[in-house]
Structure formats: C-alpha cells, structure tokens
Protein backbone atom coordinates (compact mmCIF):
# COMPACT_ATOMS: atom_id res chain seq x y z
CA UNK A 1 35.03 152.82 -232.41
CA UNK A 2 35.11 156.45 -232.50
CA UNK A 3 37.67 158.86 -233.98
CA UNK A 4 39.14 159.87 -230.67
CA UNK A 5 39.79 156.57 -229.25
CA UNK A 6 41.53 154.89 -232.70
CA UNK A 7 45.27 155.58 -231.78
CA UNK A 8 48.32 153.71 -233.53
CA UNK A 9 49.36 150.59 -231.75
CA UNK A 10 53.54 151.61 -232.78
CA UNK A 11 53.02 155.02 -231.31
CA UNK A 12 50.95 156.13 -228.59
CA UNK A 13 52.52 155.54 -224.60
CA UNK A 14 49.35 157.65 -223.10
CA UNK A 15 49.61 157.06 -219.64
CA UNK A 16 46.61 154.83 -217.67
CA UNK A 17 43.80 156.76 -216.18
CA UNK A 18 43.21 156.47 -212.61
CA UNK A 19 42.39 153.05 -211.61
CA UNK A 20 43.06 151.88 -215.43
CA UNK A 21 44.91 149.04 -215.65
CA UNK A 22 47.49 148.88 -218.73
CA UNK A 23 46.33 147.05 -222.10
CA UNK A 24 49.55 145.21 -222.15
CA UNK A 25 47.60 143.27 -219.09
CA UNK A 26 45.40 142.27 -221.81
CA UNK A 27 47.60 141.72 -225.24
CA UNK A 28 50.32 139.81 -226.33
CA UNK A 29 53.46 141.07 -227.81
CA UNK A 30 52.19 140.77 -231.18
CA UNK A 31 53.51 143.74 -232.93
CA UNK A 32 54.27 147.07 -230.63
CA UNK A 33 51.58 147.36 -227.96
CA UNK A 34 50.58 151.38 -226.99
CA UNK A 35 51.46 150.92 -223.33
CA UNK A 36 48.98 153.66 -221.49
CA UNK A 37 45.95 152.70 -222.87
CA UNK A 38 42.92 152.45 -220.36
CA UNK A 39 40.22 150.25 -220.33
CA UNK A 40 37.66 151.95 -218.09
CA UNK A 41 33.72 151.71 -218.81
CA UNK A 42 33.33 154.51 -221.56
CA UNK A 43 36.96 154.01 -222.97
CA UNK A 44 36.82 152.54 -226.16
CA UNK A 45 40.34 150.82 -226.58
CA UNK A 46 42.38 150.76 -229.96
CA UNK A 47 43.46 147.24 -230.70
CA UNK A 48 46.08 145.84 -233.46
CA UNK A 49 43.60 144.23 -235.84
CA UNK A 50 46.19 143.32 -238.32
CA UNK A 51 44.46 142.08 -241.72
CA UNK A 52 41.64 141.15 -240.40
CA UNK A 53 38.39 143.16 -240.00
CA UNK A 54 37.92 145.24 -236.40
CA UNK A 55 34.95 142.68 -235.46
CA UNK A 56 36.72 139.47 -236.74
CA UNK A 57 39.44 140.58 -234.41
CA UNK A 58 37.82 141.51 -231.69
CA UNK A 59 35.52 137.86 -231.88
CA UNK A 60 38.53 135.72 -231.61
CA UNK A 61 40.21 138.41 -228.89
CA UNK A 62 37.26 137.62 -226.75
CA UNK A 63 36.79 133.63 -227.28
CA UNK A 64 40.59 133.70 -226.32
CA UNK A 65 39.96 135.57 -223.08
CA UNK A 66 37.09 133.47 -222.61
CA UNK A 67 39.29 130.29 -223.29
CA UNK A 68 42.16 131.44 -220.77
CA UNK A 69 39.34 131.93 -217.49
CA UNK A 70 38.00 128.70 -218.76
CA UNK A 71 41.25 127.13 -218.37
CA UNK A 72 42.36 129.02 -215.25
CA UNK A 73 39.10 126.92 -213.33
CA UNK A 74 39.81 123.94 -215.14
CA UNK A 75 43.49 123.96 -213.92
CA UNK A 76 42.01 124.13 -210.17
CA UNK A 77 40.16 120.89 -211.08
CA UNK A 78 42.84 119.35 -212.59
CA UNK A 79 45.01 119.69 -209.78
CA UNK A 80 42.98 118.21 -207.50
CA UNK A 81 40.58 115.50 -209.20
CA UNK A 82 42.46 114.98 -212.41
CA UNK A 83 45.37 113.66 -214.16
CA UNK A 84 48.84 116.06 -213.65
CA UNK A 85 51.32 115.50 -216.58
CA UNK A 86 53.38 117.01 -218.85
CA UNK A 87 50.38 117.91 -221.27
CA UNK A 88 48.42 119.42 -218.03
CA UNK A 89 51.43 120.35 -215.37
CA UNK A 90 50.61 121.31 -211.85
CA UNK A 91 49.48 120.26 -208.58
CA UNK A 92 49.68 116.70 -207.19
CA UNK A 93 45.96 115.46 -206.30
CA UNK A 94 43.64 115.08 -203.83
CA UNK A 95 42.69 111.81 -202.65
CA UNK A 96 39.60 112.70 -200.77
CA UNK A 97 38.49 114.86 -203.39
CA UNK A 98 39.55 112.72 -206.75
CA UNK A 99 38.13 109.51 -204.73
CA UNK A 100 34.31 111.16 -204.72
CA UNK A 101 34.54 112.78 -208.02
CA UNK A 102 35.59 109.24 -209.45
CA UNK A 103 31.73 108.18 -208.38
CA UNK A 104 29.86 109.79 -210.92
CA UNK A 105 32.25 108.32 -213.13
CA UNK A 106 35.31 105.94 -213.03
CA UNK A 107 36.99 107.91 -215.56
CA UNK A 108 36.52 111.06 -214.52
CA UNK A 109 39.95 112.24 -214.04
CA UNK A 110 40.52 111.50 -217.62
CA UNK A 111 37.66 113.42 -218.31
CA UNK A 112 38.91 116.45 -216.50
CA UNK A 113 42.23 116.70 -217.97
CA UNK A 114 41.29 116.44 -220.85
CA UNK A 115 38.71 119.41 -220.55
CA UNK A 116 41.53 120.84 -219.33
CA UNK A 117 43.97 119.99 -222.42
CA UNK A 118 41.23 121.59 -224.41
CA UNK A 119 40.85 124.49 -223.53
CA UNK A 120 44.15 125.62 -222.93
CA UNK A 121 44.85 124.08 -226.66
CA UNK A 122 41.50 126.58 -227.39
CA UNK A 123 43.49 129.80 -226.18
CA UNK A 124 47.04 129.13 -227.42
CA UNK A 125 45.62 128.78 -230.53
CA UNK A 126 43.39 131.56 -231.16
CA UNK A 127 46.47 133.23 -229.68
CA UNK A 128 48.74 132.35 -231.97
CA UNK A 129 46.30 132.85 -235.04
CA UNK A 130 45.44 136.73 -233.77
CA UNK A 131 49.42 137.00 -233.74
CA UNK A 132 49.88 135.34 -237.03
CA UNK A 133 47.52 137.94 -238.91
CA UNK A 134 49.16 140.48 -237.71
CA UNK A 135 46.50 141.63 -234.52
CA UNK A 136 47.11 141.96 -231.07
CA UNK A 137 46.75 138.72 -229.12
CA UNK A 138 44.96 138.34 -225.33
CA UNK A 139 46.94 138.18 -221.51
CA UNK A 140 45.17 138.34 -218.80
CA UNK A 141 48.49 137.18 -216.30
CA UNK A 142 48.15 140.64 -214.77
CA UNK A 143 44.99 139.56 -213.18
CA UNK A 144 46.17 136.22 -211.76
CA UNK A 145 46.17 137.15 -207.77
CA UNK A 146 43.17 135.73 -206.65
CA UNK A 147 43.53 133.08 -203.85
CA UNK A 148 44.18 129.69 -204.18
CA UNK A 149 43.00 126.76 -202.66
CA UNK A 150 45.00 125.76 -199.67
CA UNK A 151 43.73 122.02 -199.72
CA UNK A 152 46.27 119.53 -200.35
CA UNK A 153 47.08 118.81 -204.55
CA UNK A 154 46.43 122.54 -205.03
CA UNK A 155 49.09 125.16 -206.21
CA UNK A 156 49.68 128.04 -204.14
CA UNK A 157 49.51 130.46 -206.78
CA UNK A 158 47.25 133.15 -207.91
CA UNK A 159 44.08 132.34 -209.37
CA UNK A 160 41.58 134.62 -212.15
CA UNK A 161 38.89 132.89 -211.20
CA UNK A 162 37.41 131.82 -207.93
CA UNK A 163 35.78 128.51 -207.32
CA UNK A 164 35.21 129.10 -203.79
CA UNK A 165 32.32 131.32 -203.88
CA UNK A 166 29.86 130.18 -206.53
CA UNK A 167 26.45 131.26 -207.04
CA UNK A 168 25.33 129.06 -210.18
CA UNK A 169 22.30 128.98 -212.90
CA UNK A 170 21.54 125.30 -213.25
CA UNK A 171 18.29 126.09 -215.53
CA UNK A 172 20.25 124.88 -218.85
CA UNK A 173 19.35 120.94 -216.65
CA UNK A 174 15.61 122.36 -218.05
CA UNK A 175 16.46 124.18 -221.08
CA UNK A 176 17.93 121.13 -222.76
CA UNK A 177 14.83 118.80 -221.53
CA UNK A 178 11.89 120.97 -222.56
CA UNK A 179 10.01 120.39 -225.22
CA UNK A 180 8.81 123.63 -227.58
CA UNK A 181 10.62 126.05 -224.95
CA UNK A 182 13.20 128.11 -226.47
CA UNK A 183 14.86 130.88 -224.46
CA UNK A 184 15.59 132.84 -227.98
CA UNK A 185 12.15 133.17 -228.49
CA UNK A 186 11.77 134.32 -224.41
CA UNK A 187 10.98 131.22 -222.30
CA UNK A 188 12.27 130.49 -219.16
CA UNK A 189 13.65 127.99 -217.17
CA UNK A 190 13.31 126.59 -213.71
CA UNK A 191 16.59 125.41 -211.86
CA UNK A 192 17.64 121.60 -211.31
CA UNK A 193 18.80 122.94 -208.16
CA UNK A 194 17.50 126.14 -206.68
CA UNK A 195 19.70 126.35 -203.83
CA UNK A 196 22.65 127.25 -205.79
CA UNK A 197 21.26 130.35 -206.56
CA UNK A 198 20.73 131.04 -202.62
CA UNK A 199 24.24 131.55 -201.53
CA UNK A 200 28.04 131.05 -202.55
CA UNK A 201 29.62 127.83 -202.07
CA UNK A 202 32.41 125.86 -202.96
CA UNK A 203 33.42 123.58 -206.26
CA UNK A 204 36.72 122.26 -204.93
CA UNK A 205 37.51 121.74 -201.04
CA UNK A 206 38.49 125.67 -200.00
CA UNK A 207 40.93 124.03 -197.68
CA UNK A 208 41.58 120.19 -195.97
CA UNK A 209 38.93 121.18 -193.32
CA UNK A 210 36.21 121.01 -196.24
CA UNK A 211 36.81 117.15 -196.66
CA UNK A 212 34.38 116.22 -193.94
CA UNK A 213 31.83 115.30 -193.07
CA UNK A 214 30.90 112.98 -195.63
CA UNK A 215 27.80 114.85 -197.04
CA UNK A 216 29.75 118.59 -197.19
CA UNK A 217 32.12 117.16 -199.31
CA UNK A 218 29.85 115.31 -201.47
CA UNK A 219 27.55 118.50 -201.80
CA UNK A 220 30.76 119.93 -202.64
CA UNK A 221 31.35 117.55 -205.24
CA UNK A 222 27.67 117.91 -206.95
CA UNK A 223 28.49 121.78 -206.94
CA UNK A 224 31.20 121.05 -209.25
CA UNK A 225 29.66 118.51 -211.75
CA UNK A 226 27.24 120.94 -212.07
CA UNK A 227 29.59 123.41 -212.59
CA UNK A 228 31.29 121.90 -215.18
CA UNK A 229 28.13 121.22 -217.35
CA UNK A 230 27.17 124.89 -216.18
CA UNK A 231 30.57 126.40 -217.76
CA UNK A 232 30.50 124.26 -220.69
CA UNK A 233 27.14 125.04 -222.18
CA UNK A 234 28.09 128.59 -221.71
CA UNK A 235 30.70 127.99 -224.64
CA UNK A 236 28.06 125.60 -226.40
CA UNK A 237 25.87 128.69 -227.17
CA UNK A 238 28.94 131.31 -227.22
CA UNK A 239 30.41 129.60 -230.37
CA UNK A 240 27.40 129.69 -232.77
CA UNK A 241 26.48 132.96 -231.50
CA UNK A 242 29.43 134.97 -232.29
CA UNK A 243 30.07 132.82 -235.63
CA UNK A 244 26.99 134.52 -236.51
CA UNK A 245 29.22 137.70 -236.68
CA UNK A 246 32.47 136.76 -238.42
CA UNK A 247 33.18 138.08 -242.06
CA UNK A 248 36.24 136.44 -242.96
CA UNK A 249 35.75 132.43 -244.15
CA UNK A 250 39.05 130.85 -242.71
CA UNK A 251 37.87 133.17 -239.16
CA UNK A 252 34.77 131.30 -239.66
CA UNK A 253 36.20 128.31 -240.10
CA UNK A 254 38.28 128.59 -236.72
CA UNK A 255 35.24 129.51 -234.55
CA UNK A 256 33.00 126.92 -236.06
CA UNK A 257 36.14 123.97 -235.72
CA UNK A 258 36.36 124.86 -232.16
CA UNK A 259 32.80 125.24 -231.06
CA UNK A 260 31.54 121.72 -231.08
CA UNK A 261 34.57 120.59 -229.10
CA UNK A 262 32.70 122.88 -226.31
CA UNK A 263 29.14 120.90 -227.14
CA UNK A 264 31.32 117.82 -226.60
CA UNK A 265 32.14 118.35 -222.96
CA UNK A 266 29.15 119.72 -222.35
CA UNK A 267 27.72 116.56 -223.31
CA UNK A 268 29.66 114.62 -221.12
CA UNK A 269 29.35 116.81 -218.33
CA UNK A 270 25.45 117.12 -218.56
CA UNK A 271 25.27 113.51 -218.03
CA UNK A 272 27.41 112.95 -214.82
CA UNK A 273 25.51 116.08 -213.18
CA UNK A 274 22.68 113.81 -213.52
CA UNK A 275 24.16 111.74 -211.43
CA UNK A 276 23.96 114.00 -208.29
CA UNK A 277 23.13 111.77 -205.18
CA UNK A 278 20.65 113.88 -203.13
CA UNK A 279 22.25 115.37 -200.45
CA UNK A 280 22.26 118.39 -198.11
CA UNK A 281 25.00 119.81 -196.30
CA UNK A 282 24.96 119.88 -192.45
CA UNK A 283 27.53 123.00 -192.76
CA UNK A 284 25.50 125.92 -194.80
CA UNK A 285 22.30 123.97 -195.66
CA UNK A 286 22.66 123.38 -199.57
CA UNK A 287 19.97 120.57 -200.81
CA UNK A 288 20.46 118.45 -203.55
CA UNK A 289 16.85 117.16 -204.81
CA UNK A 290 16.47 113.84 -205.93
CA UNK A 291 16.80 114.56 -209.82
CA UNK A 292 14.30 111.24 -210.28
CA UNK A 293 11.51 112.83 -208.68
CA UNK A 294 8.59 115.24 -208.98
CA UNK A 295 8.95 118.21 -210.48
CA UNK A 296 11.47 116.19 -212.05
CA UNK A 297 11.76 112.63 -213.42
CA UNK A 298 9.65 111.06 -216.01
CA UNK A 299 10.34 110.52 -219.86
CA UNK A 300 11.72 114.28 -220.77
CA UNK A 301 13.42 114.75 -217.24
CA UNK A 302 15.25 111.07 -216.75
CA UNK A 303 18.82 111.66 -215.76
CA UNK A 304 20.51 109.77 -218.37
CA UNK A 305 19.35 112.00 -221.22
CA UNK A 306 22.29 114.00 -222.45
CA UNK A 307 20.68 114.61 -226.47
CA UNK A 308 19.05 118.28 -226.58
CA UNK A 309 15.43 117.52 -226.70
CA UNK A 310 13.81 118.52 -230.09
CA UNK A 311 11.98 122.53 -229.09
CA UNK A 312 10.60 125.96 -230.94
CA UNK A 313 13.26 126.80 -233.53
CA UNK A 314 13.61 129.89 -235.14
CA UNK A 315 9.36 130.37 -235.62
CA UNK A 316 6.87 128.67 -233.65
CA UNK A 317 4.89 127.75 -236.98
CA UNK A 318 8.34 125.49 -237.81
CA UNK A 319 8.41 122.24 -236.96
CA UNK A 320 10.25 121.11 -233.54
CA UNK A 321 14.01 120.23 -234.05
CA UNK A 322 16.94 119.07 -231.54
CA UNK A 323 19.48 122.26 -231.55
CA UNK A 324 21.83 124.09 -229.11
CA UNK A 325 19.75 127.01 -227.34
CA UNK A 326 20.12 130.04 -226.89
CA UNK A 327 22.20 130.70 -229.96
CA UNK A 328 20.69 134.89 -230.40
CA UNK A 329 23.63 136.72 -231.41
CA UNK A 330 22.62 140.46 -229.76
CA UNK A 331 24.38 140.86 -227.08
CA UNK A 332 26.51 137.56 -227.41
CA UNK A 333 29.80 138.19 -225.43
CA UNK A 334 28.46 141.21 -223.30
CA UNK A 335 25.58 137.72 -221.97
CA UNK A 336 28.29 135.60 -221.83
CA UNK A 337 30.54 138.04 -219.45
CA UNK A 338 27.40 139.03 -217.25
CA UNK A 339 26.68 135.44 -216.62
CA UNK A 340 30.33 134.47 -214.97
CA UNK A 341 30.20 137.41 -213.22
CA UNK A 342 26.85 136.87 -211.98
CA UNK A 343 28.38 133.19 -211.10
CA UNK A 344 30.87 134.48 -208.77
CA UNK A 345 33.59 133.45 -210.78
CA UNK A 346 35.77 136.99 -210.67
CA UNK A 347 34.66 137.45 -207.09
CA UNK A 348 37.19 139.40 -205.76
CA UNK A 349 39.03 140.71 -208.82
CA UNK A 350 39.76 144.53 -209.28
CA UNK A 351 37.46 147.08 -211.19
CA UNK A 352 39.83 147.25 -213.85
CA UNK A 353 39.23 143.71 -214.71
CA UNK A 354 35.71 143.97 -214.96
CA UNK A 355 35.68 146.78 -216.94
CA UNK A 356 38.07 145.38 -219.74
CA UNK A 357 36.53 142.42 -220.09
CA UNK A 358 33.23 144.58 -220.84
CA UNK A 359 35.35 146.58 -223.29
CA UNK A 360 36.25 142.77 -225.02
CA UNK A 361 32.89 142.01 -224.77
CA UNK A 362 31.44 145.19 -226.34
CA UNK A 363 33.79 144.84 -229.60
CA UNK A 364 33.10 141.14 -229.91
CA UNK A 365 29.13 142.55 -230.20
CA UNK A 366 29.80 145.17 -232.28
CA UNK A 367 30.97 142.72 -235.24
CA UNK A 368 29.13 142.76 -238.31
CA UNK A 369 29.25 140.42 -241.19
C-alpha cells in the first residue's frame, strides 16, 4: 500500500470518486469507518487492520467476502431444495424442484442446509474475529439487488449472486481423477461436461415455467450438482492457498480450522454430481454425457470415486501422493475472484463491485509471511 492511499480510518470523509461506491458497502462498523473512500481499479483502499498484520487482515477480509457470496447462492438453494428453519430462515420450497434434487440423493435437503449453515457460520465468524482484533470487518448488503428467482419457495429479494446465468468449469471432475497431472505444475484438464462452458444456463428454476418438461428441469438439476461441487472445490484450494500467507499462529489456526470443512462438502458434492443422468435439454440444447462412458468411465473415471486420486506433488522426481490441487499461492484470491466472475455468478452487478472485490483480492495476495 502506498503512502498516498494509507489514510486514518477515525478521520478521513473523502468523498467517492465517480462511479466509486462507498467502503462502508464493504466494512462493518468495527471501529470508525472513513466514509468516502473509493474502490476503483488503481485505488488502493486503507483498511482498519487493528493488531493484526496488513496481509493477515486483508486474508480473512477476503475469505469473509468470499464466505458471504458463497452463502448468498447457497440461500437460493436452500429456499428451494432444502430445509427452511430457524438455523437457515427463508423461503418455503419447491416441490418440483426439491422432488428431483432428492434423486441423486434422499438426503439431499439435509445436505443443502447444512452447506448452507456452514457457510454463513464461515462469514459471521471471520466477521466477528476481524472486529474482535480491532480491524475492519466485510458487508457487501450494498450490492444485494440482483434479481431473484420468481419460482415458487423463492424470496423476492435482491440477490449478489446470480444462478440464472451460469457458464461453469467442470474440469476439477478430471483434476481430481488424474493420475500424475497437477495443474500447479501446468497441466490441464478436460471438462466432465463441455457444454457448460457453451452458454449460460440455469441452477435453480428461473421461474415456474422452467419446471417442465421433464428433461429441462432435470438438466437444470445436473447444472446445479455440478455447481455445488464446482463452488466448493473453489474453497478446497482457496484455504490452503492463502494459509500459505498468514503470519500470525491463532490467524493460522482460523484459516486452517475452517478450510477442511470446505473439502468436506466438496466431497459430498463431487459424489452426487456423479450421479448426473444423461440428459439434454429440448429448450437450449445442453447435453449431459453419460459419465460411465468413453472418454470417461473405467477404474480412475468411475462415478463413485470421491478420494483425490494420488498425482505429481510438489516435484515430478517425488513420489505420487493423494492431495488437494491446485494449492499455488501466487495469485490466490485475485484466481479465485476471476473464476466466479468468469462463472457468471456477478452477472449483472455494477462496476463498482467488481472492482472492490479486485481491490480485496489484491491485498489478500499481497500477504507475506
């Protein structure tokens, strides 16, 4: 952070730049909060960092944005294929929808509400631990106006992220199958299913029309098991790769406590996308391959695996080992933001969004032990 852009947090009410949006978007009321301060590509924000270090604080500032989009999409599924209670409040269900989802696995709206639980248990937390070392926290309600689903079980509220208009990686189905492949040390990775890099499509019912026919909402339904395992092996890698950067032992401790809870659902997730019945949809022509067959199938591709098949680690001259890949920490966050963007997740969000959660990003990188 340069001279120019360190300001105190108690003090300084410079007023936004044009088409800024204010950092009190983006912090908690941890302490006085400078209330001008833009977040524009090439502004380099000042940030209460309390007693920790400037890179500790901006690690844990960026899980806990992460944390709040992940709940914001998991809140969408809740409401409509999972459990709504007290723990998880909000939306009533949707039959159709919950009734498909339950046949990749009977207890899958356990599964989702608990995901759900999680990860806004993640954010409140980090949250509350920024706040209780003195450094600013991370709220992104300013940015909740995207559109909502308008199928019944869904809230008619605004959104942060979009599940409406995915375009999704589904190479990690590969990744976690191949055998001495690492992407660390630069390999690559076909899809499991290449149309969902074609187009954008939906991972919950955009409206009642989407729940029929039969095989648009089931393709509908694959889109979001694979989105789950998708989102959740994002935060697999995210974890290890940041802890790489933390200085402090209890900050440590935090980011390596919550981490595996991420590996976790990703596990669970990885094996009901396996589950995918092939399908294609007669409304936008998304194909679901049989997941059993050539190029796929055999003894490394059999849908039921869900262990990371032992690969490359660290040197190829090591032997193979079973770990979570990638786990490179260059460029950590600033990957991690580029690839839900690339998803289609902030479609329709403002500039000013974008360009703050790059500013996040950046600090989390710039970290050093």
């Amino acid at each position: 952070m340069n001279a120019e852009s360190v300001e105190s947090s108690a003090t300084v009410t410079r007023a936004p730049q044009a088409g800024a949006t204010s950092r009190r978007a983006f912090l908690g009321s941890a302490g006085a909060v400078a209330l001008g301060a833009g977040m524009l590509t090439g502004v380099s924000d000042a940030f209460g960092k309390g007693d920790l270090t400037e890179g500790d604080a901006a690690i844990l500032r960026f899980l806990s944005a992460a944390e709040i989009l992940e709940t914001d999409l998991w809140q969408q599924y809740n409401e409509l294929c999972g459990i709504q209670d007290a723990a998880v409040p909000g939306g009533s269900g949707n039959p159709a929808f919950a009734k498909i989802m339950a046949t990749f696995d009977g207890d899958m709206a356990q599964y989702v509400h608990d995901n759900t639980h999680d990860e806004m248990t993640h954010f409140t937390f980090l949250n509350g631990y920024l706040k209780s070392r003195g450094a600013d926290a991370v709220n992104l309600d300013a940015f909740r106006k995207l559109p909502s689903s308008t199928a019944k079980g869904a809230q008619k509220i605004g959104r942060l992220t979009n599940l409406m208009q995915l375009t999704m990686d589904t190479s990690w189905y590969t990744r976690y199958r191949a055998s001495r492949k690492n992407p660390d040390l630069g390999a690559t990775f076909p899809p499991a299913v290449p149309g969902l890099l074609k187009g954008e499509f939906p991972a919950i019912p955009r409206s009642d029309a989407d729940l029929k026919p039969a095989k648009h909402l089931q393709a509908i339904a694959n889109t979001a098991a694979f989105h789950f395992a998708t989102i959740e092996q994002g935060g697999t890698s995210l974890y290890p790769s940041l802890a790489q950067r933390v200085k402090d032992p209890e900050v440590l401790k935090v980011v390596l406590s919550i981490g595996p809870t991420e590996t976790m659902h990703f596990q669970t997730w990885s094996d009901l996308a396996g589950d995918s019945p092939p399908v294609k949809d007669p409304t936008n022509g998304l194909s679901f391959p049989d997941l059993n067959k050539p190029p796929f199938g055999g003894p490394n591709y059999q849908t039921n695996l869900i262990m990371p098949h032992p690969t490359t680690f660290l040197r190829p001259d090591l032997p193979v080992c079973s770990v979570i890949r990638p786990t490179n920490t260059k460029g950590a966050a600033m990957g991690a933001a580029t690839f839900l963007t690339a998803m289609g997740l902030f479609k329709g969000q403002p500039p000013a969004f974008f360009a703050a959660l790059k500013t996040l990003a950046r600090q989390a990188d710039a970290a050093r032990r």
